[in-house]
C-alpha atoms as a PDB file:
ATOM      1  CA  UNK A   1       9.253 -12.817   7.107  1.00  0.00           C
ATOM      2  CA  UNK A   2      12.724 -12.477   5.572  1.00  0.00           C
ATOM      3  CA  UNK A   3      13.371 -10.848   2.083  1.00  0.00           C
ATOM      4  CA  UNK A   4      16.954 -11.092   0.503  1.00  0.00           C
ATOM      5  CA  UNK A   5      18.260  -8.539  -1.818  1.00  0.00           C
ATOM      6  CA  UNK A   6      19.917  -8.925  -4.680  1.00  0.00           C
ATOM      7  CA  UNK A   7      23.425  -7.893  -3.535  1.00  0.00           C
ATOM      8  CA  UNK A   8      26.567 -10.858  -3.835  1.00  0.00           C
ATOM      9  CA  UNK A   9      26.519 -11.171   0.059  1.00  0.00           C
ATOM     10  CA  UNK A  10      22.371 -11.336   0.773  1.00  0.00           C
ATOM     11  CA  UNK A  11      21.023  -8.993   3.548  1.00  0.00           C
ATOM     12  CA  UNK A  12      18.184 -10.343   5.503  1.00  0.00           C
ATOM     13  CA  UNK A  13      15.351  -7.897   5.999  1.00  0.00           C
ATOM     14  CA  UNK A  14      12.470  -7.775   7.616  1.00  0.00           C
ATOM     15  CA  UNK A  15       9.097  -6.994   6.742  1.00  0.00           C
ATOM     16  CA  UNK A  16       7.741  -5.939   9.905  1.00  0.00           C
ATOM     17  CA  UNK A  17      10.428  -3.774  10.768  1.00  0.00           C
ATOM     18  CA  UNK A  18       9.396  -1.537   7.487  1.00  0.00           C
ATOM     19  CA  UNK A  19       7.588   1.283   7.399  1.00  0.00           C
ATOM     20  CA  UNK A  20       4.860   1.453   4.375  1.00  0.00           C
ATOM     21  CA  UNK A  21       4.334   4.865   2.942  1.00  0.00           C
ATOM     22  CA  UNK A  22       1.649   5.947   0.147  1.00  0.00           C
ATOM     23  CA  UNK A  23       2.492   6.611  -2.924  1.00  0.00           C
ATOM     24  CA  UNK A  24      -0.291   7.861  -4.553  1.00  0.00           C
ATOM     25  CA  UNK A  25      -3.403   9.699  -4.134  1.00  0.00           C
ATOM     26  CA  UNK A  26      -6.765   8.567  -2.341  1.00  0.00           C
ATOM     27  CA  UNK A  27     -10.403   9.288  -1.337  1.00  0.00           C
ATOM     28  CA  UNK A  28     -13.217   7.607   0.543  1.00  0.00           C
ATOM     29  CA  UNK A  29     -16.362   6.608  -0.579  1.00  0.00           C
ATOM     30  CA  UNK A  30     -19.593   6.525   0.295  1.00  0.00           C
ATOM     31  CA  UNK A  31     -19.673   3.762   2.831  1.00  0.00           C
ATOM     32  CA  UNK A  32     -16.415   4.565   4.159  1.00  0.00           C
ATOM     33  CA  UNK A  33     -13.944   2.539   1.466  1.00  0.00           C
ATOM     34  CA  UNK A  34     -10.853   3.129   0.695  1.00  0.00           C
ATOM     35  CA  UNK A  35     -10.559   3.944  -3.187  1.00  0.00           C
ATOM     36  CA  UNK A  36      -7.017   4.352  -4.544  1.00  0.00           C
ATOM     37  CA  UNK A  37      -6.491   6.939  -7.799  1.00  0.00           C
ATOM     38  CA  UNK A  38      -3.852   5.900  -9.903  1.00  0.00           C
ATOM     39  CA  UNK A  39      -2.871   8.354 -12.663  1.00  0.00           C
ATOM     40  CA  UNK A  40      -4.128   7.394 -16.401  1.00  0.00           C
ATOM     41  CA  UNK A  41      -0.649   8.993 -17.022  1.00  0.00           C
ATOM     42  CA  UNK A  42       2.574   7.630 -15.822  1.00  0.00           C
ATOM     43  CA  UNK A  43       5.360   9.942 -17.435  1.00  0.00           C
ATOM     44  CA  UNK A  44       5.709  12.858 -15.857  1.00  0.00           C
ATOM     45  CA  UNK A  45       5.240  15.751 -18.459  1.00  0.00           C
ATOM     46  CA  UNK A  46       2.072  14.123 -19.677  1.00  0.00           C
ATOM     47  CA  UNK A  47       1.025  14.260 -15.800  1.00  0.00           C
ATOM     48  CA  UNK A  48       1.690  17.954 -15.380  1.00  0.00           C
ATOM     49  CA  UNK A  49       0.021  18.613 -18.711  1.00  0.00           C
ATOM     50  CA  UNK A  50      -2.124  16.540 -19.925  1.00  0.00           C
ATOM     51  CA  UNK A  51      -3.774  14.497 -17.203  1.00  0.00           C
ATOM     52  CA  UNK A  52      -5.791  17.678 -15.282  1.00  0.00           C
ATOM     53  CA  UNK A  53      -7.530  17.952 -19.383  1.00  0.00           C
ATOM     54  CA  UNK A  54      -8.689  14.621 -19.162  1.00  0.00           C
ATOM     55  CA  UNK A  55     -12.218  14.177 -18.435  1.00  0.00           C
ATOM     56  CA  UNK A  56     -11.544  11.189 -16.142  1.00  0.00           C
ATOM     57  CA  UNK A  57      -7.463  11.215 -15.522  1.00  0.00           C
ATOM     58  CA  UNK A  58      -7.748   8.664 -12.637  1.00  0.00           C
ATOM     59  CA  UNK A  59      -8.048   5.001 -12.472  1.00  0.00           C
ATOM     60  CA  UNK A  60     -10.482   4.492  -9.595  1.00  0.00           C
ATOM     61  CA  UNK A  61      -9.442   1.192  -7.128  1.00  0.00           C
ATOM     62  CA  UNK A  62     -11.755   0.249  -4.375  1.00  0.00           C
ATOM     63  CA  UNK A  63     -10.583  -1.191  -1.562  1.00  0.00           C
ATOM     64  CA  UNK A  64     -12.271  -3.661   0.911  1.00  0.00           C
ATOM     65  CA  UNK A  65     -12.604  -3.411   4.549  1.00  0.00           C
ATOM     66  CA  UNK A  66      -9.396  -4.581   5.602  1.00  0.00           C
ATOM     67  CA  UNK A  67      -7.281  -3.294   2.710  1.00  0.00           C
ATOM     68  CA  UNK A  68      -8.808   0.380   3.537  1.00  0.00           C
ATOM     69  CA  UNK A  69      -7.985  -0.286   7.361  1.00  0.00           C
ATOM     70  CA  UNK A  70      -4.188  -1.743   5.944  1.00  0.00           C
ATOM     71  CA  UNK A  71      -4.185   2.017   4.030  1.00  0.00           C
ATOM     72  CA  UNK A  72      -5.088   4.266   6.180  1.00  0.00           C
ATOM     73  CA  UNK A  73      -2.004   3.367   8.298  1.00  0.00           C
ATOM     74  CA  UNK A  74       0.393   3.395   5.777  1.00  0.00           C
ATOM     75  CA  UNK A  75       1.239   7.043   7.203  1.00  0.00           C
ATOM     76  CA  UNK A  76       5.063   6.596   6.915  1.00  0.00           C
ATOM     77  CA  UNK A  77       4.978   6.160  10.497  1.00  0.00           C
ATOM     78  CA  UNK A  78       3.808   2.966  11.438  1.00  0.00           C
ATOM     79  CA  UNK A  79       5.678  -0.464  10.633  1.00  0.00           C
ATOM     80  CA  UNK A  80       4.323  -3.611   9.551  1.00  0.00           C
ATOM     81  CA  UNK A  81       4.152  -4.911  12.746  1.00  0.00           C
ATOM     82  CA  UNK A  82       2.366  -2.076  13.957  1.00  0.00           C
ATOM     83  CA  UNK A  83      -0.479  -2.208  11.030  1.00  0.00           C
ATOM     84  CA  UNK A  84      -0.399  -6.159  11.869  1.00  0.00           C
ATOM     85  CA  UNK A  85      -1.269  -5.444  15.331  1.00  0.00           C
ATOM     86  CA  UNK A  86      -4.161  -2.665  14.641  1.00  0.00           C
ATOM     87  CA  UNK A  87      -5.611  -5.706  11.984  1.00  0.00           C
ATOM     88  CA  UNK A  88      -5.710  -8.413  14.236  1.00  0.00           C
ATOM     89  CA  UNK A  89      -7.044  -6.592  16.978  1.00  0.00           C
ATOM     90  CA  UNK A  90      -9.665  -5.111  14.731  1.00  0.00           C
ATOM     91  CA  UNK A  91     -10.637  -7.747  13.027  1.00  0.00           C
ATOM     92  CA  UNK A  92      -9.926 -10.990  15.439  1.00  0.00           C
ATOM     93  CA  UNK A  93      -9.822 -14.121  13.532  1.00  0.00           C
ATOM     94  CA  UNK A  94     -11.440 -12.963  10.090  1.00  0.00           C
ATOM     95  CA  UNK A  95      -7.819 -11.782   9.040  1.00  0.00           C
ATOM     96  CA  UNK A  96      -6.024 -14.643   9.539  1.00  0.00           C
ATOM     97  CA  UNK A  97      -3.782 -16.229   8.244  1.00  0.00           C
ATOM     98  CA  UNK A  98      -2.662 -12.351   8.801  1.00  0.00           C
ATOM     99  CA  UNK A  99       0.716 -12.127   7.853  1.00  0.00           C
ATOM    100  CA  UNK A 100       0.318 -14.261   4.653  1.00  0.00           C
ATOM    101  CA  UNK A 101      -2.229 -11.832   3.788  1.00  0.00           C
ATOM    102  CA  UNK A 102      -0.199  -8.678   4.451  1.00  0.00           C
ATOM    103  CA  UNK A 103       2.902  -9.800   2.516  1.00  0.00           C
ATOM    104  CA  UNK A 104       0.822 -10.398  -0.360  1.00  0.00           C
ATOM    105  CA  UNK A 105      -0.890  -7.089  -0.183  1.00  0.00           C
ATOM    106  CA  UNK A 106       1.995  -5.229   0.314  1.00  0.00           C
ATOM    107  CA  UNK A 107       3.798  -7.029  -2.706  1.00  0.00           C
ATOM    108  CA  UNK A 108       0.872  -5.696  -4.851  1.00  0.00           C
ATOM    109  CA  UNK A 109       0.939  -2.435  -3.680  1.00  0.00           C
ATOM    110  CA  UNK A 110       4.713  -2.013  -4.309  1.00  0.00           C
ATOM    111  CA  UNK A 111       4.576  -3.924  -7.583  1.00  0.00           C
ATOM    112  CA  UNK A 112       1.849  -0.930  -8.607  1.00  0.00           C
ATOM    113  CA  UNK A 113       4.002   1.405  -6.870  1.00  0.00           C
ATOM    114  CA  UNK A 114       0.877   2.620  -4.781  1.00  0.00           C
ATOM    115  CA  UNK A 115       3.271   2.145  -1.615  1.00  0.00           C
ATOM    116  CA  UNK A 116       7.113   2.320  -1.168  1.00  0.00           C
ATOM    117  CA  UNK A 117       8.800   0.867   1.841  1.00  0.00           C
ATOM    118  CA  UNK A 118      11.197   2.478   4.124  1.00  0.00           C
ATOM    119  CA  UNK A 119      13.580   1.397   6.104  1.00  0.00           C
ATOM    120  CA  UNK A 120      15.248  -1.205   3.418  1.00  0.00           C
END
């Protein structure tokens, strides 16, 4: 899994060689889920000021089972590959096709910024 940047010469990079690191804060539930809490408030003045008022100042994003176990590695430690190897031994074959299914959850999680990748 190659990605290209957007420089004139294009510089291949891997995805398993990076290291995912969270971005934003998180809890467990209940029954032992993952549940992300994105800020209500983006800017940061309103966040310092405004968001600890709010009644609720969290969006609330439950994970499944493998998306919590995909989270609760992204330590800043581990690469991809690492993560890839703790889901397919954890979950066998009910994770594959695993790597499509990690590059697509990693490309939401960076879109939302809820991760950011290092290592680029």
């Amino acid at each position: 899994m190659d990605l290209e940047t957007k420089d004139s010469a294009p510089e291949k990079i891997n995805l398993l060689e990076l290291i995912p690191e969270r971005n934003i804060g998180w809890e467990k539930d209940e029954e032992g889920f993952v549940v992300l809490l994105k800020p209500k408030l983006q800017h940061p003045f309103l966040q310092k000021h405004v968001l600890s008022k709010l009644k609720r100042p969290y969006y609330k994003i439950k994970l499944d089972e493998i998306g919590s176990y995909f989270w609760e590695y992204c330590d800043g430690t581990r690469t991809v590959n690492d993560i890839a190897a703790g889901l397919a031994n954890h979950f066998g074959e009910r994770i594959e096709p695993l790597y499509d299914r990690i590059a697509l959850f990693i490309q939401s999680l960076e879109k939302n910024k809820f991760i950011r990748m290092k290592g680029r």
